[in-house]
C-alpha atoms as a PDB file:
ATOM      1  CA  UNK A   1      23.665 -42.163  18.120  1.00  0.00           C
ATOM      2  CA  UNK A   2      24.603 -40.077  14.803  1.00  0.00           C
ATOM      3  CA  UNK A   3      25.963 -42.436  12.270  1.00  0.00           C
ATOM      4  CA  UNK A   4      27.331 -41.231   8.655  1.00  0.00           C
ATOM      5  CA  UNK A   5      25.735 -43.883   6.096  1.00  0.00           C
ATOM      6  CA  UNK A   6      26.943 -43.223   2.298  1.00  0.00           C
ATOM      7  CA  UNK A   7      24.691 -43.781  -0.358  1.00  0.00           C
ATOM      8  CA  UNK A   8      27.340 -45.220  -2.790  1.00  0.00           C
ATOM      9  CA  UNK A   9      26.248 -48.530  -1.849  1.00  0.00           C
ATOM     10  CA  UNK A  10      22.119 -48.012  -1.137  1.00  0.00           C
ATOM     11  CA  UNK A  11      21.891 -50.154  -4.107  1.00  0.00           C
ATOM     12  CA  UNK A  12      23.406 -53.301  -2.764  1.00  0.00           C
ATOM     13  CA  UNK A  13      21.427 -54.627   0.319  1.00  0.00           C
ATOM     14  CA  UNK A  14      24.293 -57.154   1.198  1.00  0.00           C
ATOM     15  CA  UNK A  15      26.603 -53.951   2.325  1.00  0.00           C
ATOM     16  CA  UNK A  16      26.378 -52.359   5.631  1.00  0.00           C
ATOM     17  CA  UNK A  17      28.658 -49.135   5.491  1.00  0.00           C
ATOM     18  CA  UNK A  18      28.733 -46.299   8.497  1.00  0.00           C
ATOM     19  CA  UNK A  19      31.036 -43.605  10.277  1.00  0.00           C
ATOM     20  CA  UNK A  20      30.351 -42.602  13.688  1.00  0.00           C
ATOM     21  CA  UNK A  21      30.918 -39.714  15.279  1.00  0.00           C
ATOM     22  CA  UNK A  22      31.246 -37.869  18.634  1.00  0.00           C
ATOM     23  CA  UNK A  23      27.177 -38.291  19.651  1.00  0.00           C
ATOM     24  CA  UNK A  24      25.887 -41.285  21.143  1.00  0.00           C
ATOM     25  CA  UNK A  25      24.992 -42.758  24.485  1.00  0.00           C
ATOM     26  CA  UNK A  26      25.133 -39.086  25.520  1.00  0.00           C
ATOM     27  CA  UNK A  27      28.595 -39.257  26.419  1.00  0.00           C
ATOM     28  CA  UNK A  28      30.590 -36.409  27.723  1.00  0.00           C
ATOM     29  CA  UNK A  29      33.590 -34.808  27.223  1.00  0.00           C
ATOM     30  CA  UNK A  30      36.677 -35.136  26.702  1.00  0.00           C
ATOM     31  CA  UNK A  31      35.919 -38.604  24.612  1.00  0.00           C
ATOM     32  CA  UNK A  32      32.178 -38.040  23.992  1.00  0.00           C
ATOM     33  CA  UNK A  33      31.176 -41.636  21.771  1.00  0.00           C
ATOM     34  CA  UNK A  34      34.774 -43.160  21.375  1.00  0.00           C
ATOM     35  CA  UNK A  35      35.623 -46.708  20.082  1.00  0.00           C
ATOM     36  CA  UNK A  36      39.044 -46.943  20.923  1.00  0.00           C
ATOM     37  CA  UNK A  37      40.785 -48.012  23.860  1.00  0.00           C
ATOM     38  CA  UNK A  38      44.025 -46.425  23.282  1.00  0.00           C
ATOM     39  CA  UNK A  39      42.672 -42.736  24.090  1.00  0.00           C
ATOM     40  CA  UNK A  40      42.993 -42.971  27.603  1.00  0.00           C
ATOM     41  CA  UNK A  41      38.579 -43.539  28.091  1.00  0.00           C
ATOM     42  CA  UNK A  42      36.842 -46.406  30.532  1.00  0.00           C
ATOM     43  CA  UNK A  43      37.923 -49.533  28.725  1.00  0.00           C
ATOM     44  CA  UNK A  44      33.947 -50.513  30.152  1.00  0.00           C
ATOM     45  CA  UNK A  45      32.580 -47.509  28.346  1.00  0.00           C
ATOM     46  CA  UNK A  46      34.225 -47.986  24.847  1.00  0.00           C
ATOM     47  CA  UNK A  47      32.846 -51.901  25.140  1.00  0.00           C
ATOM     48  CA  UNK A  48      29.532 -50.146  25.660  1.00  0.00           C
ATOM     49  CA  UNK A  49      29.507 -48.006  22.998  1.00  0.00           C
ATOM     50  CA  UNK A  50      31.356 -50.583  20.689  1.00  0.00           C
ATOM     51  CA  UNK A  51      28.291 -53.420  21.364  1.00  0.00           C
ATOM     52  CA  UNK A  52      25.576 -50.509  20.990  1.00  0.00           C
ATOM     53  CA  UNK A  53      26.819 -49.369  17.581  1.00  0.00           C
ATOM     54  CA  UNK A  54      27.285 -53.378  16.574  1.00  0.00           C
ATOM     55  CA  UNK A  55      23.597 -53.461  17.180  1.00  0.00           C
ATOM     56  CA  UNK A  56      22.425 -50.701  16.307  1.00  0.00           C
ATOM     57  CA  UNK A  57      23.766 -51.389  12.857  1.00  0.00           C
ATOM     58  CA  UNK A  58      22.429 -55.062  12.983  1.00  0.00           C
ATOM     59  CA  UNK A  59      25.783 -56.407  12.837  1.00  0.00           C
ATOM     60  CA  UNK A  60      25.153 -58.947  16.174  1.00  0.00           C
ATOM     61  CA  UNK A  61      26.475 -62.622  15.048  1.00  0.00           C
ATOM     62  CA  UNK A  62      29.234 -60.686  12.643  1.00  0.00           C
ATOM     63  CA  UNK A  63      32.690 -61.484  12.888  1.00  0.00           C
ATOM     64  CA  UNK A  64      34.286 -57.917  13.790  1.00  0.00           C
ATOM     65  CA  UNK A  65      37.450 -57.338  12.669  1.00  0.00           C
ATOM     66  CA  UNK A  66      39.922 -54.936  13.940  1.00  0.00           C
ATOM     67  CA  UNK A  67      43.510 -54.468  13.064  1.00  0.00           C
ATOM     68  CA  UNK A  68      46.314 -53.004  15.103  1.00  0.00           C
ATOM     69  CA  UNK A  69      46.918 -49.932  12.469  1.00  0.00           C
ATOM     70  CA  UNK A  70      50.626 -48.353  12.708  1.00  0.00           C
ATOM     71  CA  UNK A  71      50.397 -46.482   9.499  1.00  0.00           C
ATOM     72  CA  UNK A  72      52.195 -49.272   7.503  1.00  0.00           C
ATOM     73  CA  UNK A  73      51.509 -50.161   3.983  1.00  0.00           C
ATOM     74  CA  UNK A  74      50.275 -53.866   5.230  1.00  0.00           C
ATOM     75  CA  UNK A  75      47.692 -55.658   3.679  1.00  0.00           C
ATOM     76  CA  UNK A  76      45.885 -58.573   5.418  1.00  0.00           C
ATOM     77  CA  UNK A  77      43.180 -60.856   3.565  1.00  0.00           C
ATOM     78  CA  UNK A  78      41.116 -61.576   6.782  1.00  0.00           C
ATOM     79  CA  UNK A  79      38.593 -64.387   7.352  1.00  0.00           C
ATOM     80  CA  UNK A  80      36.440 -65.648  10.009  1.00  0.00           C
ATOM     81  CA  UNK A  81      38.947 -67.108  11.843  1.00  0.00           C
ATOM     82  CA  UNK A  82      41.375 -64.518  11.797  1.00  0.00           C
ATOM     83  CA  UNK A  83      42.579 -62.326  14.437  1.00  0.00           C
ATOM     84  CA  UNK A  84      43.675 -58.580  14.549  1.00  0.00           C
ATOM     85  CA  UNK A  85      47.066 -58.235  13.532  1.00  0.00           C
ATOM     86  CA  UNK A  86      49.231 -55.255  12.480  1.00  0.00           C
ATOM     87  CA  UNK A  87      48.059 -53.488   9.180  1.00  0.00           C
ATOM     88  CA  UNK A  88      46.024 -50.768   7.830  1.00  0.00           C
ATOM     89  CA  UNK A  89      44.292 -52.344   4.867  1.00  0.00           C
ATOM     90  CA  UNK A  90      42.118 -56.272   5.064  1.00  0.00           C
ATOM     91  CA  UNK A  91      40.649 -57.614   2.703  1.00  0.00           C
ATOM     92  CA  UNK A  92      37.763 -59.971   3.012  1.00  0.00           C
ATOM     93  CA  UNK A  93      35.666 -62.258   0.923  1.00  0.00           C
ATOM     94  CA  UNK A  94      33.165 -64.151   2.993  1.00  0.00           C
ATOM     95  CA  UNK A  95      29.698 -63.124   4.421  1.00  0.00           C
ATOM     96  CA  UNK A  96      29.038 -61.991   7.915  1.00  0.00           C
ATOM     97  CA  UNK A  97      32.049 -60.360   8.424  1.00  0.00           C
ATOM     98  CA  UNK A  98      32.715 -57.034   8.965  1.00  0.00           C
ATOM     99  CA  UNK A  99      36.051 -54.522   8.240  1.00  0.00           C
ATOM    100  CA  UNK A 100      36.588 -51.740  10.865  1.00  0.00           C
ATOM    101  CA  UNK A 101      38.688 -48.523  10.391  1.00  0.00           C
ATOM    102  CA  UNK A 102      39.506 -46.182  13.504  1.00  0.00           C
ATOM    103  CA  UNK A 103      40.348 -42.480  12.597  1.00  0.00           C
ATOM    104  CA  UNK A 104      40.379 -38.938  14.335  1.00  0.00           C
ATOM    105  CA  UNK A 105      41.179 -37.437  10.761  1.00  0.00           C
ATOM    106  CA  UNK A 106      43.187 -39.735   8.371  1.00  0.00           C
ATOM    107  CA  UNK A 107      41.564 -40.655   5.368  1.00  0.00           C
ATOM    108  CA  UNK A 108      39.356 -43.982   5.380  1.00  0.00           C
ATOM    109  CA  UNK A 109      38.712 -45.534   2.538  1.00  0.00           C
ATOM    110  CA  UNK A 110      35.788 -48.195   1.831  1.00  0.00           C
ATOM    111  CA  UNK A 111      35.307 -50.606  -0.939  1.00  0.00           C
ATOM    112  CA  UNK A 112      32.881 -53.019  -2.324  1.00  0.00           C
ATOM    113  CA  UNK A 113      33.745 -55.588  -5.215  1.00  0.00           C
ATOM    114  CA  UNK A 114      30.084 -55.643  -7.213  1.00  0.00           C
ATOM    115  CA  UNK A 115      30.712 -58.667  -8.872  1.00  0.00           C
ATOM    116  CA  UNK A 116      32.855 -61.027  -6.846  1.00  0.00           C
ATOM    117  CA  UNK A 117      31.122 -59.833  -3.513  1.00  0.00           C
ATOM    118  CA  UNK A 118      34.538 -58.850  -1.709  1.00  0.00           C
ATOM    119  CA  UNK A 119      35.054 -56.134   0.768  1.00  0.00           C
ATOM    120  CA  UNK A 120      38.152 -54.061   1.415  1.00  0.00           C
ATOM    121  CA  UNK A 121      39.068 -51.162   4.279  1.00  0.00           C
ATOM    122  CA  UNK A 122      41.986 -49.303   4.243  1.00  0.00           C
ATOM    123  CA  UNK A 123      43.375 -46.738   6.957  1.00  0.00           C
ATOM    124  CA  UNK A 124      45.614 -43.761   4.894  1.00  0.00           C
ATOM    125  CA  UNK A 125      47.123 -41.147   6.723  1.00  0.00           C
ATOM    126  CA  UNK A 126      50.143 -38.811   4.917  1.00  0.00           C
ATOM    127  CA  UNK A 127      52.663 -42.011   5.882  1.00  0.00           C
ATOM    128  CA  UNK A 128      50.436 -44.716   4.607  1.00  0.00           C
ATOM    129  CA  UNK A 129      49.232 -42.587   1.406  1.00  0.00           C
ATOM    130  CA  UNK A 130      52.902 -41.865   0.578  1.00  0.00           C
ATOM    131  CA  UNK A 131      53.685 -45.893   1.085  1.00  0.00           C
ATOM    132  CA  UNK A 132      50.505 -45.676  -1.413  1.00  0.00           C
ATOM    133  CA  UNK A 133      48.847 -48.320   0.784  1.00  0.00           C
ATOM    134  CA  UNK A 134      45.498 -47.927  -1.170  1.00  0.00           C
ATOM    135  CA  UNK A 135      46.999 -48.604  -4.220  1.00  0.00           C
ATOM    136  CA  UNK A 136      48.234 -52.109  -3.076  1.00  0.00           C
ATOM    137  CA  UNK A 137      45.090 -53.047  -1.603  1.00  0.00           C
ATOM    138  CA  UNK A 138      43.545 -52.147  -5.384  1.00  0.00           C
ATOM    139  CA  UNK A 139      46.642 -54.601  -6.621  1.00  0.00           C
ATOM    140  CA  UNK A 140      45.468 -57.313  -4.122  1.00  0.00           C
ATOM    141  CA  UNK A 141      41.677 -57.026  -5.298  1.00  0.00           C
ATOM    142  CA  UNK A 142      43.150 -57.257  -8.850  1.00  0.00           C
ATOM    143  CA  UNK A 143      46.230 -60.064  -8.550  1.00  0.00           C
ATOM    144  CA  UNK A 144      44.774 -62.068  -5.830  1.00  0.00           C
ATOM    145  CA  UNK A 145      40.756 -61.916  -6.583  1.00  0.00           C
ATOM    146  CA  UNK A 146      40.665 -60.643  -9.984  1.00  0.00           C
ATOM    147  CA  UNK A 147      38.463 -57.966  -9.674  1.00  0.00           C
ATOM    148  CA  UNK A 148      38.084 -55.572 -12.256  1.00  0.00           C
ATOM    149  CA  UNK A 149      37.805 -51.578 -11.631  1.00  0.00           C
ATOM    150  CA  UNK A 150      34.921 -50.549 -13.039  1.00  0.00           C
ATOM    151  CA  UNK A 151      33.112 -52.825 -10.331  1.00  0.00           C
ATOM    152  CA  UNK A 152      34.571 -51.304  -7.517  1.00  0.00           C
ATOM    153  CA  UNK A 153      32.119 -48.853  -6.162  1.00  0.00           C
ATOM    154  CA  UNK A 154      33.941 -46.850  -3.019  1.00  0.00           C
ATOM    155  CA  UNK A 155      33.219 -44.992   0.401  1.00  0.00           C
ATOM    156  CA  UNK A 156      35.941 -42.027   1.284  1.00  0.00           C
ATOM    157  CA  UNK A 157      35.069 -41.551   4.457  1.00  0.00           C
ATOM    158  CA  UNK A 158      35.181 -38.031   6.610  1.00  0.00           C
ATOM    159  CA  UNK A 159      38.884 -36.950   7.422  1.00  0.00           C
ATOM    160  CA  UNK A 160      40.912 -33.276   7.735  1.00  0.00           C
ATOM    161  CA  UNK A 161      40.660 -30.772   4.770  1.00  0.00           C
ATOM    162  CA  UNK A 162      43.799 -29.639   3.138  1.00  0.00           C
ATOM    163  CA  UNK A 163      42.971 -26.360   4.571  1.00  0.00           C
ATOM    164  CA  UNK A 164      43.588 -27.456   8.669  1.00  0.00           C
ATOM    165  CA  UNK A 165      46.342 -29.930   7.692  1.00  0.00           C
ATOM    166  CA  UNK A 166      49.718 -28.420   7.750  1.00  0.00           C
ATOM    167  CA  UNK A 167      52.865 -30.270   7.509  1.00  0.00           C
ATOM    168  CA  UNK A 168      56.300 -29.636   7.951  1.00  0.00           C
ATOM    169  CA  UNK A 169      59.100 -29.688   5.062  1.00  0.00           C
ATOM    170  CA  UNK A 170      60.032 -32.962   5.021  1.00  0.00           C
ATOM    171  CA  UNK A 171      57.089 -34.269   4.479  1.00  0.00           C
ATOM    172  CA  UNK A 172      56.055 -31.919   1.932  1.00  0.00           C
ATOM    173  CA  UNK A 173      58.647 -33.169  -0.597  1.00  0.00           C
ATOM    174  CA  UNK A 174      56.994 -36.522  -0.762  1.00  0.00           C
ATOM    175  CA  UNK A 175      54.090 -35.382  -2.495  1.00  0.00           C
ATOM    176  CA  UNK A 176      53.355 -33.813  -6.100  1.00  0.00           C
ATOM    177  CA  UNK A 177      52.956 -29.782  -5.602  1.00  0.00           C
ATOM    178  CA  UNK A 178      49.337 -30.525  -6.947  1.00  0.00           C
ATOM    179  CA  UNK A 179      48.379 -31.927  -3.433  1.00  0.00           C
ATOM    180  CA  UNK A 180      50.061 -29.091  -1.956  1.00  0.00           C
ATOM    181  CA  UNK A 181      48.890 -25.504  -0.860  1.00  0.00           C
ATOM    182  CA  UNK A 182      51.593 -23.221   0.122  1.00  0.00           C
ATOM    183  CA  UNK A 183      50.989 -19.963   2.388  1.00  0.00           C
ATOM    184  CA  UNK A 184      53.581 -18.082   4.025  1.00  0.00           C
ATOM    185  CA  UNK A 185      56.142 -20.876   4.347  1.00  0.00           C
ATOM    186  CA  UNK A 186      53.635 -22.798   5.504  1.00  0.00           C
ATOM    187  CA  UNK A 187      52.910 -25.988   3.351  1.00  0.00           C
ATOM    188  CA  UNK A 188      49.217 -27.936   3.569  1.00  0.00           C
ATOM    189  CA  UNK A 189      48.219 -31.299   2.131  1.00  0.00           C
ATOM    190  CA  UNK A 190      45.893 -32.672   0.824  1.00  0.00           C
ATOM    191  CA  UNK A 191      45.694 -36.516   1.937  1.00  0.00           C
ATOM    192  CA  UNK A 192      41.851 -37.688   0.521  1.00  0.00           C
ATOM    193  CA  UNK A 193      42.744 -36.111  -2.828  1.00  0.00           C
ATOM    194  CA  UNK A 194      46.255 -38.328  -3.743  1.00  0.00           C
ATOM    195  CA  UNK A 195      43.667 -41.479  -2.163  1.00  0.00           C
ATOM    196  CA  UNK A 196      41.337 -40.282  -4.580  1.00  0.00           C
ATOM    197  CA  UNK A 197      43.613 -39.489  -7.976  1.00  0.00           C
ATOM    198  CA  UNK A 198      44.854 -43.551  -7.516  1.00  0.00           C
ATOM    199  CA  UNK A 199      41.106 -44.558  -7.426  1.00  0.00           C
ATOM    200  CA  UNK A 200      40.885 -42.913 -10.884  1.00  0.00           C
ATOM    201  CA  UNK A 201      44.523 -43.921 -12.042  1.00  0.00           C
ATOM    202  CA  UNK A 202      43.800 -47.713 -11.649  1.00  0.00           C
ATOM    203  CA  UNK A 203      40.200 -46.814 -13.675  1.00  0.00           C
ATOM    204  CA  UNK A 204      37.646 -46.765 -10.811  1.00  0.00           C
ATOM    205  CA  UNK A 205      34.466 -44.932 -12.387  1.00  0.00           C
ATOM    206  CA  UNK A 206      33.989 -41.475 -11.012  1.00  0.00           C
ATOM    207  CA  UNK A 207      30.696 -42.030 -10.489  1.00  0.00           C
ATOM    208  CA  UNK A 208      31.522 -45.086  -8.327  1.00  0.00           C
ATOM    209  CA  UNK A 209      33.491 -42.884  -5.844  1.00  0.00           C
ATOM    210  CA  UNK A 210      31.638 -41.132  -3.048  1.00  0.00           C
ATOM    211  CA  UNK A 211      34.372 -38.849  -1.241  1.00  0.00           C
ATOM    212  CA  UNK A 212      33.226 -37.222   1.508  1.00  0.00           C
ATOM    213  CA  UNK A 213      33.829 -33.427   1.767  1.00  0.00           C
ATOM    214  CA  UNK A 214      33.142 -33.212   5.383  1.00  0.00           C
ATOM    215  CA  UNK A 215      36.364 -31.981   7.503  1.00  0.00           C
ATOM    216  CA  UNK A 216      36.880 -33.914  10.891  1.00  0.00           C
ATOM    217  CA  UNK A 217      38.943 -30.946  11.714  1.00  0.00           C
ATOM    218  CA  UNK A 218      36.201 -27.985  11.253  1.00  0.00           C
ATOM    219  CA  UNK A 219      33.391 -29.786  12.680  1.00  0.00           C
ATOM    220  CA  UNK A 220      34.055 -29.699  16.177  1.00  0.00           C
ATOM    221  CA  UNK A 221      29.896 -30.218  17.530  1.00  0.00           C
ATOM    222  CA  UNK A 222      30.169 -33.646  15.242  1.00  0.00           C
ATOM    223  CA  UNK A 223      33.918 -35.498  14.639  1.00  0.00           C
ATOM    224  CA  UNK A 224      36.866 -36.540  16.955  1.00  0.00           C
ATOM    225  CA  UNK A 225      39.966 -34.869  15.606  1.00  0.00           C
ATOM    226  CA  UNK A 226      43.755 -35.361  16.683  1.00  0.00           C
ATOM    227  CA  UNK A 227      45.129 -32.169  14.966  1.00  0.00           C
ATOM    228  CA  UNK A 228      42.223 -30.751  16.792  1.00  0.00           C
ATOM    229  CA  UNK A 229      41.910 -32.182  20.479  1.00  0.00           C
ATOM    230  CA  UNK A 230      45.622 -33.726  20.493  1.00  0.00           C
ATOM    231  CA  UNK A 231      45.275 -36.451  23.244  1.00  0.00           C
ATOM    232  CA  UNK A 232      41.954 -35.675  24.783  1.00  0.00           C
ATOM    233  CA  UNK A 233      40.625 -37.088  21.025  1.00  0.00           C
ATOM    234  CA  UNK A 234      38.286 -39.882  21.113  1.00  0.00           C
ATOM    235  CA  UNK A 235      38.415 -41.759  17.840  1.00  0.00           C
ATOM    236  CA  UNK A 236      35.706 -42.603  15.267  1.00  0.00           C
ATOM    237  CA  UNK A 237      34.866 -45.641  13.411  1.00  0.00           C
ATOM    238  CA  UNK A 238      34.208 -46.857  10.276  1.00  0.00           C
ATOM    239  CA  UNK A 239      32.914 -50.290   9.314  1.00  0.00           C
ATOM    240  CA  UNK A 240      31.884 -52.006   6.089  1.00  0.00           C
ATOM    241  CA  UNK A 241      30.442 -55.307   6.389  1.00  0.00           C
ATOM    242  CA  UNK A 242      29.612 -57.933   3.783  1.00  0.00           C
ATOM    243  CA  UNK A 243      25.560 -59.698   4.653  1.00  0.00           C
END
């Protein structure tokens, strides 16, 4: 299987980051390698590919966590014992437990507390950017486990370009014009970049930040997109886990 791996955190062997995408197990159309069982695949087939890419990234005897994401603002500290509940942002703090993100082109966001050894995963599509859902997570590393920013090193993970994104009216007014392109009538936005300008509002070192420029959208051969494949998209996942 094809597996994204940042380098923002080759420099601390006690993270395990990684973003799949559509090739593994030589699966076929229309889900190719999907980890989600909310797509419509063979619930057998997504455990298959889920316990292969577990393995694969040596995360057997890891507690996995999922959450049941609904585009909220929520924010759950999770621990061994916890269960998936609704949210799109946890928080964790102990060892051998891993965060997972699912996405077909909203923006994930991973992040790695240098000093106080805490993980954090956050899920931000345009409704959970403009509840400005990374932003409290930052507030709950900061309030509840006093990090500090300029220990934060982060993972933006693969997710649509401003270019293939449109969106209607009503959504456009939400945002600055800054993360806005407007052709024709038509407006586009930009979701990774407003994730990104709060990273460097709250003081996270730029050269902390790796933000992917890959577009889930564009590349077809390699990424599961919604906007793309509407409900014939598999999903991708992203994980960060803490050794």
């Amino acid at each position: 299987m094809f597996i994204i791996k940042p380098y923002i955190f080759n420099k601390f062997p006690e993270i395990t980051c990684g973003f799949t995408t559509k090739i593994g197990l030589e699966r076929k159309e229309p889900y190719f390698f999907n980890i989600s069982f909310a797509v419509g695949d063979d619930e057998k087939i997504v455990e298959e590919n889920r316990s292969a890419l577990f393995s694969s990234m040596k995360l057997d005897g890891f507690r996995i966590h999922f959450q049941k994401q609904t585009h909220s603002d929520i924010v759950r500290i999770v621990n061994s014992d916890s269960v998936p509940e609704e949210s799109d942002a946890m928080i964790c703090s102990e060892s051998k437990n891993a965060l997972v993100i699912i996405s077909a082109d909203c923006t994930s966001i991973f992040i790695f507390d240098s000093v106080n050894k805490i993980i954090a995963a956050v899920h931000s599509g345009w409704r959970g950017t403009q509840k400005r859902i990374l932003e409290k997570t930052l507030n709950f590393l900061f309030d509840k486990f006093n990090s500090s920013s300029k220990d934060l090193f982060v993972y933006m993970g693969p997710s649509i370009s401003q270019a293939n994104y449109q969106i209607g009216d009503e959504v456009a007014e939400l945002f600055e014009s800054k993360y806005l392109l407007k052709i024709e009538n038509k407006f586009y936005l930009d979701v990774s970049f407003v994730n990104y300008d709060m990273l460097m509002d709250y003081g996270v070192p730029k050269n902390q930040i790796q933000k992917s420029t890959i577009c889930t959208y564009e590349m077809n051969e390699l990424f599961h997109s919604y906007r793309r494949d509407g409900e014939k998209s598999g999903r991708s996942l992203g994980v960060i886990a803490l050794k």
